[in-house]
N, C-alpha and C. Protein backbone atom coordinates (compact mmCIF):
# COMPACT_ATOMS: atom_id res chain seq x y z
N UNK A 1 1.34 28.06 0.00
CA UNK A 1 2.17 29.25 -0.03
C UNK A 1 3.57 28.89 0.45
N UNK A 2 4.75 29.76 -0.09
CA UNK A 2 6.19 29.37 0.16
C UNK A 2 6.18 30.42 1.26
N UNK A 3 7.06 29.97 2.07
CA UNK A 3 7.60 30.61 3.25
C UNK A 3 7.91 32.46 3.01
N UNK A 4 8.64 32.51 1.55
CA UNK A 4 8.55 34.01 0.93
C UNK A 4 7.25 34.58 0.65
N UNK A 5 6.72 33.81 0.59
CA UNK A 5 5.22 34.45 -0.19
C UNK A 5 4.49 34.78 1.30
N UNK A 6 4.68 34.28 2.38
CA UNK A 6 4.49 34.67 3.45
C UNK A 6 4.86 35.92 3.95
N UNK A 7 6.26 35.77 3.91
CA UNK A 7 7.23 36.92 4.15
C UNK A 7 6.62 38.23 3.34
N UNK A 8 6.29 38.52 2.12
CA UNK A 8 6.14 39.33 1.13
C UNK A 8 4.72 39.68 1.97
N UNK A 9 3.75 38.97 1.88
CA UNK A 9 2.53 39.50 2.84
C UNK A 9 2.41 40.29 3.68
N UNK A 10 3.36 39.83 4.65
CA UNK A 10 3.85 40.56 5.80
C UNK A 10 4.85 41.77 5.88
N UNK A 11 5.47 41.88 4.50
CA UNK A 11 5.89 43.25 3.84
C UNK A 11 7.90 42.88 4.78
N UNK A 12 7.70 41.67 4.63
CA UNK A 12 9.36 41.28 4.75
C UNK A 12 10.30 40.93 3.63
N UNK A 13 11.41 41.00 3.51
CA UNK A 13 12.36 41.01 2.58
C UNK A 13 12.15 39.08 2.48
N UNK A 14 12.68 38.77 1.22
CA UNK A 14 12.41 37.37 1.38
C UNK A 14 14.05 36.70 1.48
N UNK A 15 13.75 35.56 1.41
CA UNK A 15 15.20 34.80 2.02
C UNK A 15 15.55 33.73 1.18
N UNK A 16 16.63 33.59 0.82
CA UNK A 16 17.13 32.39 -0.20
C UNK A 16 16.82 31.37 0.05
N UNK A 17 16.34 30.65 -1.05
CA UNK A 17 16.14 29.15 -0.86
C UNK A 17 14.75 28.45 0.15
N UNK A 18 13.94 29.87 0.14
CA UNK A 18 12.85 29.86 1.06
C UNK A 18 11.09 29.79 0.02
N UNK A 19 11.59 29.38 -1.10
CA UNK A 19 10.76 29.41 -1.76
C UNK A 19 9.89 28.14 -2.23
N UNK A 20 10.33 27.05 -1.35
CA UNK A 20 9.78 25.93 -2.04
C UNK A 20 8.66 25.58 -1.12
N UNK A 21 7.94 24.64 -1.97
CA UNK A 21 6.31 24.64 -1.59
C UNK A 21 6.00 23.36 -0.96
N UNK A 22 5.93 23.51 0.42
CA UNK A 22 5.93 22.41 1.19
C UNK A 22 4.28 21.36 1.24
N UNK A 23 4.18 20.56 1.83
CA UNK A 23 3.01 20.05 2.03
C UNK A 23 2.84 19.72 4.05
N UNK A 24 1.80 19.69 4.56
CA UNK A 24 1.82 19.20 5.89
C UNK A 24 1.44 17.77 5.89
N UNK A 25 1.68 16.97 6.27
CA UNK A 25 1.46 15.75 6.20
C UNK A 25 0.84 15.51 7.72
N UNK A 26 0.58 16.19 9.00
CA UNK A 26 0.37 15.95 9.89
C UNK A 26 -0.95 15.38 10.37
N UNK A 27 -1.96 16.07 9.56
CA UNK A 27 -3.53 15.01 9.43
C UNK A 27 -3.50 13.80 8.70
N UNK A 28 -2.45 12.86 9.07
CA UNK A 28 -2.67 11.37 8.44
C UNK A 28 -3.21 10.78 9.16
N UNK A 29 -4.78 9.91 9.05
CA UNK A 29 -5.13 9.31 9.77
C UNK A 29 -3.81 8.13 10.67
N UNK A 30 -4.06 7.76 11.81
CA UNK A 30 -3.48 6.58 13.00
C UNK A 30 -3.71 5.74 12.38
N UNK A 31 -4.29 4.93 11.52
CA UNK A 31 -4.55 3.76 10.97
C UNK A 31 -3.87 3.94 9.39
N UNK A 32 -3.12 4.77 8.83
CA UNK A 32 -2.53 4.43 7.44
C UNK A 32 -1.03 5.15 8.21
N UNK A 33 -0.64 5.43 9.11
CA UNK A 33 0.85 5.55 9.22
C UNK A 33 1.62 4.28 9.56
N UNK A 34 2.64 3.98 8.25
CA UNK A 34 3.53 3.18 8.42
C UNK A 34 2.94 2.18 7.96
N UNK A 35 2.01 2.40 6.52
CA UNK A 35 1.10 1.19 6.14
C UNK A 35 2.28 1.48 4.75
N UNK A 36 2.32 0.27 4.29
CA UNK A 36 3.32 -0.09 3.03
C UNK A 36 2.81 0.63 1.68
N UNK A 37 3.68 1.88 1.03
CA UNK A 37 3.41 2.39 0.09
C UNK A 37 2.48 3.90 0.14
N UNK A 38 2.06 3.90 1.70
CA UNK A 38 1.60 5.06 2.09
C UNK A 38 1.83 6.31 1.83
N UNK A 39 3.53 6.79 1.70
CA UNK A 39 4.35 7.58 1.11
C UNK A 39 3.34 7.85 -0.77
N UNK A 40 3.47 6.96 -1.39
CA UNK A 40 3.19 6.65 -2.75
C UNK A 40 1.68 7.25 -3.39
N UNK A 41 0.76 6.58 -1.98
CA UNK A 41 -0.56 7.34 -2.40
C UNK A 41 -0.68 8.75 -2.24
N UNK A 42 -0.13 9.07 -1.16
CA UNK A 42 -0.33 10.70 -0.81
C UNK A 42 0.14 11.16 -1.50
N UNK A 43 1.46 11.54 -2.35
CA UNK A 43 2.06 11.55 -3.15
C UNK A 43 1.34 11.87 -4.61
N UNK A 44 0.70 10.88 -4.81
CA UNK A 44 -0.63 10.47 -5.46
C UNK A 44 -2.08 11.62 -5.92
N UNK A 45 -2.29 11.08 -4.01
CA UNK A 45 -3.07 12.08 -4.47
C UNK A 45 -3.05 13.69 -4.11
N UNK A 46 -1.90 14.08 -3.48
CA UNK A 46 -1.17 15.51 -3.88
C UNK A 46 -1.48 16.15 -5.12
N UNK A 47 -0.61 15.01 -5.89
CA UNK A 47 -0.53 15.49 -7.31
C UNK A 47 -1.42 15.56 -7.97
N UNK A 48 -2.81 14.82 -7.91
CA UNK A 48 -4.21 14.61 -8.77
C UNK A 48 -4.45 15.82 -7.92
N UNK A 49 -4.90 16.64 -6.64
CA UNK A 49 -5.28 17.77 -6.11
C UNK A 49 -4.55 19.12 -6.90
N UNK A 50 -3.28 19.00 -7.39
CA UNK A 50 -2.84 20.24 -7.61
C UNK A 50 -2.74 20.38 -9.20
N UNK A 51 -2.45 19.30 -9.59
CA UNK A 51 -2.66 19.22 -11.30
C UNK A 51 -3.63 17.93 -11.67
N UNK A 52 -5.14 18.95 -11.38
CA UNK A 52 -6.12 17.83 -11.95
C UNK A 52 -6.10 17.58 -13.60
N UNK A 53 -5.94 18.38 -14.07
CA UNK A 53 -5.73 17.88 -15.77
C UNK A 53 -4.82 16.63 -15.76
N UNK A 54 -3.84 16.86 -15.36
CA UNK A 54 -2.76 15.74 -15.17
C UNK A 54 -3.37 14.67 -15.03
N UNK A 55 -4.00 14.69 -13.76
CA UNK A 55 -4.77 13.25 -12.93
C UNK A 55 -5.92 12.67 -14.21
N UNK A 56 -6.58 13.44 -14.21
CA UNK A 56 -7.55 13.16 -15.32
C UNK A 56 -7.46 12.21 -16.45
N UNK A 57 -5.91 12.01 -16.65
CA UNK A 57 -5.63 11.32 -18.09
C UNK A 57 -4.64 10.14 -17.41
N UNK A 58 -4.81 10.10 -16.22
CA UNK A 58 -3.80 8.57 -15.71
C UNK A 58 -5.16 7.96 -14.74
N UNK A 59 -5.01 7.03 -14.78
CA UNK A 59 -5.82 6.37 -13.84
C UNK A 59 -5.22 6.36 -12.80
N UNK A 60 -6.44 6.41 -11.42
CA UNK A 60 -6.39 6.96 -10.42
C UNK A 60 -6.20 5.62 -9.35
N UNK A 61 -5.18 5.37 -8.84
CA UNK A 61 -4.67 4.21 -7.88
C UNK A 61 -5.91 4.10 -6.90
N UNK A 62 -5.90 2.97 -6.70
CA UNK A 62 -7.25 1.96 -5.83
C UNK A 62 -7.11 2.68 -4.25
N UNK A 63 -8.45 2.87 -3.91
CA UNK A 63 -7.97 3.26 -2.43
C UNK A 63 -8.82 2.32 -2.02
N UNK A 64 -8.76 1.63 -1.05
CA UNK A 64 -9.87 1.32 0.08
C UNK A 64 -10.18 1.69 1.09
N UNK A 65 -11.43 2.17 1.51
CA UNK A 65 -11.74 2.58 2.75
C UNK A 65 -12.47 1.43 3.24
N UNK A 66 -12.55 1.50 5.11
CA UNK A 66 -12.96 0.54 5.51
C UNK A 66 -14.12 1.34 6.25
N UNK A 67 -15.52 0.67 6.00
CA UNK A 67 -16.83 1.80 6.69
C UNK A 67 -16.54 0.62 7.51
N UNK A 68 -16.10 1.34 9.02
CA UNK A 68 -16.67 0.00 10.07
C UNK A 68 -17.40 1.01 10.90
């Protein structure tokens, strides 16, 4: 939700330039911050989450997880 679409809920007037659709990035695991290209996957997989048709027809970048 945009910051207006908030506002509008709450039966407030909305505000310029308050409409764009942010992401939180704050649940990144401690072990992939400041890992090279990190920016790129999330990014990634943002975009395969919000336009899965999209994702569907590109192949989907390598992740590795580590089960330790």
């Amino acid at each position: 939700m945009s910051r207006n679409d908030v506002r509008r809920l709450e039966n407030l007037t909305p505000i310029d330039g308050r409409d764009l659709y942010t992401v939180q990035l704050n649940l990144t695991p401690l072990d992939q911050l400041g890992q090279k290209n990190d920016g790129e996957k999330t990014r990634a997989a943002l975009n395969a989450w919000l336009f899965p048709d999209k994702a569907s027809s590109q192949t989907p970048p390598s992740v590795t997880q580590d089960n330790e």
